[in-house]
Structure formats: C-alpha cells, structure tokens
Protein backbone atom coordinates (compact mmCIF):
# COMPACT_ATOMS: atom_id res chain seq x y z
CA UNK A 1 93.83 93.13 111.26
CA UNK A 2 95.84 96.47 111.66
CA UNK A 3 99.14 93.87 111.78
CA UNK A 4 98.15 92.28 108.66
CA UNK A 5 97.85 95.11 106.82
CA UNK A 6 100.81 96.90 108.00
CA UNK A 7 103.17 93.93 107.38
CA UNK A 8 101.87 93.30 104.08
CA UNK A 9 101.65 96.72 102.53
CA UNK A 10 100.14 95.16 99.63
CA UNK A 11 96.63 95.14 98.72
CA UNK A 12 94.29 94.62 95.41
CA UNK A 13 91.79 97.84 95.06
CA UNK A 14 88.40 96.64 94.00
CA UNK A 15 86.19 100.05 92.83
CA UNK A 16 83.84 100.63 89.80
CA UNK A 17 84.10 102.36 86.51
CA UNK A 18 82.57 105.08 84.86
CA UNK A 19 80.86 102.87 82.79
CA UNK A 20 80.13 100.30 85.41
CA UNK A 21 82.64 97.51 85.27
CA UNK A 22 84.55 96.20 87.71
CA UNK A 23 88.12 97.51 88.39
CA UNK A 24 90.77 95.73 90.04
CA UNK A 25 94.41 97.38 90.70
CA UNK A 26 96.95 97.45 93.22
CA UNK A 27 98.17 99.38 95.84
CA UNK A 28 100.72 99.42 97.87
CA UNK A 29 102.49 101.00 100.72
CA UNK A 30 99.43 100.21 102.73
CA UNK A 31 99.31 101.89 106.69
CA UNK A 32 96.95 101.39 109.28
CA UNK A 33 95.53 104.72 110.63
CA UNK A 34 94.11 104.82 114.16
CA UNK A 35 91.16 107.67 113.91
CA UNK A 36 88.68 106.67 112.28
CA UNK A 37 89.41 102.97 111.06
CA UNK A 38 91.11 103.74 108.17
CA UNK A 39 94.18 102.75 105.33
CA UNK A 40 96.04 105.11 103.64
CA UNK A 41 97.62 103.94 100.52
CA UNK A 42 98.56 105.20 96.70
CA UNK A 43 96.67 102.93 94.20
CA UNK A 44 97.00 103.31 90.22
CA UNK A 45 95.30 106.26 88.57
CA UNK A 46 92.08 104.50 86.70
CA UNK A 47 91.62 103.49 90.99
CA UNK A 48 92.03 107.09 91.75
CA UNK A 49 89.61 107.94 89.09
CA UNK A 50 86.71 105.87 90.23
CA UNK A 51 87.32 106.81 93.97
CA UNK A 52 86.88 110.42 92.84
CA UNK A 53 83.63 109.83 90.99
CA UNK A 54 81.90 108.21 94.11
CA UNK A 55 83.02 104.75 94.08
CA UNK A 56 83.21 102.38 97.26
CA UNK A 57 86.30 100.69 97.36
CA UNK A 58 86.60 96.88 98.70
CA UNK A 59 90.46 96.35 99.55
CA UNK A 60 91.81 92.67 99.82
CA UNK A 61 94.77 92.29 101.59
CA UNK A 62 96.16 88.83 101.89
CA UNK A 63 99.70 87.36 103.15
CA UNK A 64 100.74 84.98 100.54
CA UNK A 65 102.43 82.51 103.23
CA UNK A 66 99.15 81.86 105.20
CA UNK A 67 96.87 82.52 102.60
CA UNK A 68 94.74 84.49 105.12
CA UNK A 69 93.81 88.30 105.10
CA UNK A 70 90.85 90.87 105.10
CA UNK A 71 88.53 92.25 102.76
CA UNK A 72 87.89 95.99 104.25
CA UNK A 73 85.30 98.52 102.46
CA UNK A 74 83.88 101.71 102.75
CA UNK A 75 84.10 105.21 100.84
CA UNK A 76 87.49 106.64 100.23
CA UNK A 77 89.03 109.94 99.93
CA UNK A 78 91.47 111.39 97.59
CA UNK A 79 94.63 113.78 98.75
CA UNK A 80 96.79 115.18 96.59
CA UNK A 81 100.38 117.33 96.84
CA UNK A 82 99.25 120.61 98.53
CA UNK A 83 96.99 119.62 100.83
CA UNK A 84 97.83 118.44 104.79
CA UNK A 85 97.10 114.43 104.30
CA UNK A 86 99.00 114.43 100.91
CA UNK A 87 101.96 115.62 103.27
CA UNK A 88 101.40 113.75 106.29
CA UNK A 89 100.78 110.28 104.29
CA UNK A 90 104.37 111.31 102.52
CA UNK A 91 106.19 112.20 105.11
CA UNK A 92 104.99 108.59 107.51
CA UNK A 93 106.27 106.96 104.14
CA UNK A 94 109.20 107.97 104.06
CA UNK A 95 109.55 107.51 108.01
CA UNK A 96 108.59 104.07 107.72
CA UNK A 97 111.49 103.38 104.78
CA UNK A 98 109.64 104.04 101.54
CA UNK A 99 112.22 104.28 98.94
CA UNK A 100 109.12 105.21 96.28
CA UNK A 101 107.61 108.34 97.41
CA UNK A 102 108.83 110.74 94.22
CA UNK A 103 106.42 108.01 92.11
CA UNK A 104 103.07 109.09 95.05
CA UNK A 105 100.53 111.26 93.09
CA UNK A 106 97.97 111.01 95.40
CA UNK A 107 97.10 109.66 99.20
CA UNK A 108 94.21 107.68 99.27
CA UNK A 109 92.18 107.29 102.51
CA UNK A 110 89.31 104.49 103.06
CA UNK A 111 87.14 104.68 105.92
CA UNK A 112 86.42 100.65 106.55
CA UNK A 113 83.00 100.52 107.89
CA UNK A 114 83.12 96.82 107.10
CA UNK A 115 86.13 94.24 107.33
CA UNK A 116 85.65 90.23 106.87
CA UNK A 117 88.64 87.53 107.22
CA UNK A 118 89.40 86.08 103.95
CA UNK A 119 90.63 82.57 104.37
CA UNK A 120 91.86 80.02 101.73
CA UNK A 121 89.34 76.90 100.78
CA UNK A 122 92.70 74.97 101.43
CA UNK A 123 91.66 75.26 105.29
CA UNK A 124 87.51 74.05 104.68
CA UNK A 125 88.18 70.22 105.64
CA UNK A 126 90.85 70.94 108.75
CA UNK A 127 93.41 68.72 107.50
CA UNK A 128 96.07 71.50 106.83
CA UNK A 129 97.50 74.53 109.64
CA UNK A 130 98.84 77.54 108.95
CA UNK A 131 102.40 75.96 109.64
CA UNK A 132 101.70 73.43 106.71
CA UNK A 133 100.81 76.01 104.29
CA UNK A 134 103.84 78.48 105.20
CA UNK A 135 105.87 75.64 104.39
CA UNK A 136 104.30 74.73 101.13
CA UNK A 137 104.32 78.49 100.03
CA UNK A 138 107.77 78.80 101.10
CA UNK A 139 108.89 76.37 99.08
CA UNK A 140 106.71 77.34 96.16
CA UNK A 141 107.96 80.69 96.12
CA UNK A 142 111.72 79.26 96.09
CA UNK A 143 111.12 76.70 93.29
CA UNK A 144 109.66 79.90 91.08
CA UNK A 145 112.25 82.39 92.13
CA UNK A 146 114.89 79.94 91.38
CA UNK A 147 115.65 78.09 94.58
CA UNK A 148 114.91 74.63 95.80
CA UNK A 149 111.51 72.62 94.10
CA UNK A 150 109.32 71.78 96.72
CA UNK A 151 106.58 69.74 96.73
CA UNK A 152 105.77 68.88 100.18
CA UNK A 153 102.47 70.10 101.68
CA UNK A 154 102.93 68.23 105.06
CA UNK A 155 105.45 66.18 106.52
CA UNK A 156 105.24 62.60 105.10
CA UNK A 157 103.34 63.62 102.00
CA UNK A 158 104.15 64.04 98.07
CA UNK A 159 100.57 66.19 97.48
CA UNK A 160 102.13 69.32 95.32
CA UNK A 161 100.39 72.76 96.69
CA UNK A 162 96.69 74.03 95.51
CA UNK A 163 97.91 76.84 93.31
C-alpha cells in the first residue's frame, strides 16, 4: 500500500461540507509516513476547510496503468507555515524533488484507521491481468496525448478499452 501511494503521489480527497455535501478534490504530493499509519499531502483549500471543521477524509489513490489502488480513511490534521510538521512535510518535499513547494499552504496529515483495495470491474470475470490492462492504458494514454491509437486490449483481439 505504502508503494502505491508513494509512486503515485496523486490522490482524490473525499471530505464533507459545511452544509453537508459531498466534496471531492485533489491532492497531490502524497508520502507515506511510518508512525502512526499516516499520508501527508497538500489538498485544495475548500478540502482544507472541511478537514478543519471535523470532517473524515476518505482518500482514493489509484495507478491509472493497473487500475488498482486504495481507499484509506480516518480523521486528518491540518499544519500550517510556523508550526514543526508544516516544516518537516516541506522540507521531505523538497528532498524528495518537489519543484511546487512555494504553492504548499498547508500540510495535511490523515491517520488511516481503515484502508480497502480498490480494483477495476474490468478484473470481475478473470479474463484480463494486470499486464493486459497496462498495455491497453498505455496505449490509451498515447493515442490521447498524441502518440500511437491503440486499440488492443489483449493480444489477438480488436475489443477497444472500458473507459
């Protein structure tokens, strides 16, 4: 899980709003802690806002190749510039390569008391692997981004990828 997280440094905040609807943002420069199970990351300030009024967040973090990931939840703190995890959370982004850390206004820290896998329906009837769908994303991504179409999900088919 810790891998995931830490090579995808991506992840979609779920918390709640003031008025009670659902609010979904993301965050990124996502990192692992070791003690206690947590993530540190810098989500968008409406995020920030709910955290700081009390709500849970639910973090989905999923790599885009496999289509596999985690859904981790539990209460999260908020650190800002001045205090000792503001600083620390800056300083292991900039360690690790962060080019973005003048645009950090806060250092968010969840405490996951729960984490579930989060795997794509394309797996449910065990016809496709991991390897198939890496190579159907792959060339997915290219065809958008300009590169190559491709349309094959598994060798020796013409199926176009579940989007």
């Amino acid at each position: 899980m810790k891998r995931v997280v830490g090579d995808q440094r991506l992840g979609f905040y779920a918390t709640v709003g003031e008025d009670g609807s659902p609010n979904l943002a993301e965050g990124n420069d996502l990192r692992p802690r070791r003690r206690p199970p947590a993530l540190r990351g810098h989500p968008v300030a409406p995020t920030v806002a709910n955290i700081r009024r009390g709500s849970t967040v639910e973090l989905n973090v999923v790599d885009p190749l496999v289509r596999k990931g985690y859904c981790l939840k539990g209460p999260a703190e908020v650190h800002e510039p001045g205090t000792d995890l503001y600083a620390a959370g800056i300083e292991r982004l900039r360690k690790d390569g962060s080019t973005l850390t003048g645009r950090v206004r806060a250092i968010v820290v969840i405490e996951v008391r729960e984490a579930r896998p989060l795997v794509s329906p394309a797996y449910d009837d065990g016809s496709l692997t991991e390897a198939d769908l890496v190579r159907t994303f792959r060339a997915r991504f290219a065809e958008l981004h300009g590169g190559a179409p491709g349309r094959l999900m598994r060798a020796g088919t013409a199926r176009r990828a579940p989007a």
